[in-house]
Protein backbone atom coordinates (compact mmCIF):
# COMPACT_ATOMS: atom_id res chain seq x y z
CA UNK A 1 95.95 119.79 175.42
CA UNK A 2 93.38 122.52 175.42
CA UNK A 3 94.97 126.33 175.43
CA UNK A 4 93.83 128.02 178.75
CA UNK A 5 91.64 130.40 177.15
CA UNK A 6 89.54 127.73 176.15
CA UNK A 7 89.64 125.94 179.49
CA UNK A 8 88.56 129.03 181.01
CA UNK A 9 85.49 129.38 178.37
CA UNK A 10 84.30 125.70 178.71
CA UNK A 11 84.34 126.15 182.70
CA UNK A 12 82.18 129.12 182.73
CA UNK A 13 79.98 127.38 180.74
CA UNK A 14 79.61 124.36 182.49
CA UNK A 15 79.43 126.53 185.59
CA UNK A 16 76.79 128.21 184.60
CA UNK A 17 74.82 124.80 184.51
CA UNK A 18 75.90 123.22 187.38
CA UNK A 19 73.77 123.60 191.39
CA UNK A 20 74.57 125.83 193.80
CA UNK A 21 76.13 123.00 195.59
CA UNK A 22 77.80 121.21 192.73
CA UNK A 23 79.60 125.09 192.42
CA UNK A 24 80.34 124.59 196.25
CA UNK A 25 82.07 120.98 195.48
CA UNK A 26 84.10 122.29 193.13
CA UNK A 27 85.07 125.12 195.12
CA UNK A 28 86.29 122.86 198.02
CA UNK A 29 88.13 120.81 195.10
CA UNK A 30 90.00 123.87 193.41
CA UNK A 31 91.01 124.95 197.38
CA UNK A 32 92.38 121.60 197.94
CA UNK A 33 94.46 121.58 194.75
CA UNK A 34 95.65 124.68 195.82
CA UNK A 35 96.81 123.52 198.94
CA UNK A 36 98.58 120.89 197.57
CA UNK A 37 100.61 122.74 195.00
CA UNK A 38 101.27 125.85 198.14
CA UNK A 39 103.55 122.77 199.55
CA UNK A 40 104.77 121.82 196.27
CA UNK A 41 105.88 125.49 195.29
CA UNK A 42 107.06 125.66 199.32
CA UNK A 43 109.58 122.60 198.62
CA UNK A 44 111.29 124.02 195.79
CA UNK A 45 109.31 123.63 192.95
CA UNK A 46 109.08 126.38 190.80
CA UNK A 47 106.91 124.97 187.78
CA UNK A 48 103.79 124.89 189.92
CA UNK A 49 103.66 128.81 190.49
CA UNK A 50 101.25 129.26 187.09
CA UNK A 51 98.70 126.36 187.90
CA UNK A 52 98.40 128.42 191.57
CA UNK A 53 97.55 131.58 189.24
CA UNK A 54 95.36 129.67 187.43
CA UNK A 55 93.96 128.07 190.04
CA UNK A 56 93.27 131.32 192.20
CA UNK A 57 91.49 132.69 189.28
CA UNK A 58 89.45 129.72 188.73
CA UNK A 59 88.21 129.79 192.43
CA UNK A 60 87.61 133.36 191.75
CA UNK A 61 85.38 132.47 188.17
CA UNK A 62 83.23 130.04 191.09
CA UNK A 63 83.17 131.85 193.86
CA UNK A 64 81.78 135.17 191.58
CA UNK A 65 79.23 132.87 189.87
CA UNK A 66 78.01 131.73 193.39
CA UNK A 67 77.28 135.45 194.03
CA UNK A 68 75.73 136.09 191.29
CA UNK A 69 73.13 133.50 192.01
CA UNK A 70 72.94 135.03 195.68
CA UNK A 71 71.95 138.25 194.26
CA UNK A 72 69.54 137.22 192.16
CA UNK A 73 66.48 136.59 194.17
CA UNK A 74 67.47 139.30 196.11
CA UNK A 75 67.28 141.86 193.14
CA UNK A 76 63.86 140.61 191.95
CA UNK A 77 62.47 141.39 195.29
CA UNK A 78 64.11 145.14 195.26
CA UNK A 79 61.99 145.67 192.04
């Protein structure tokens, strides 16, 4: 099993390649796993609570690399 640190290095990379709306999809995935482990850690179990860390900060990783692209076109026209 990978450590984290590289699982977080291989998905900015492959973020960095993917669409503006394959970054969306796997947004809407990463919320959905989140909601499902919110009602796992809500029934008692207690293992889940690092995988919602992890996932938080991986919506975080998309949702920053999403805005990044936003900005872009709108810095090139400020210069």
């Amino acid at each position: 099993m990978k450590r984290r640190a590289e699982h977080v290095k291989d998905l900015k990379e492959e973020a960095r390649g993917w669409t503006a709306e394959e970054a969306r999809l796997k947004e809407r995935e990463l919320l959905d796993q989140l909601f499902r482990l919110k009602f796992q850690f809500s029934s008692g179990q207690t293992d889940v609570l690092r995988k919602i860390r992890e996932l938080r900060h991986d919506i975080a990783r998309v949702k920053t690399i999403l805005r990044e692209r936003s900005l872009k076109p709108e810095a090139a026209k400020q210069t």
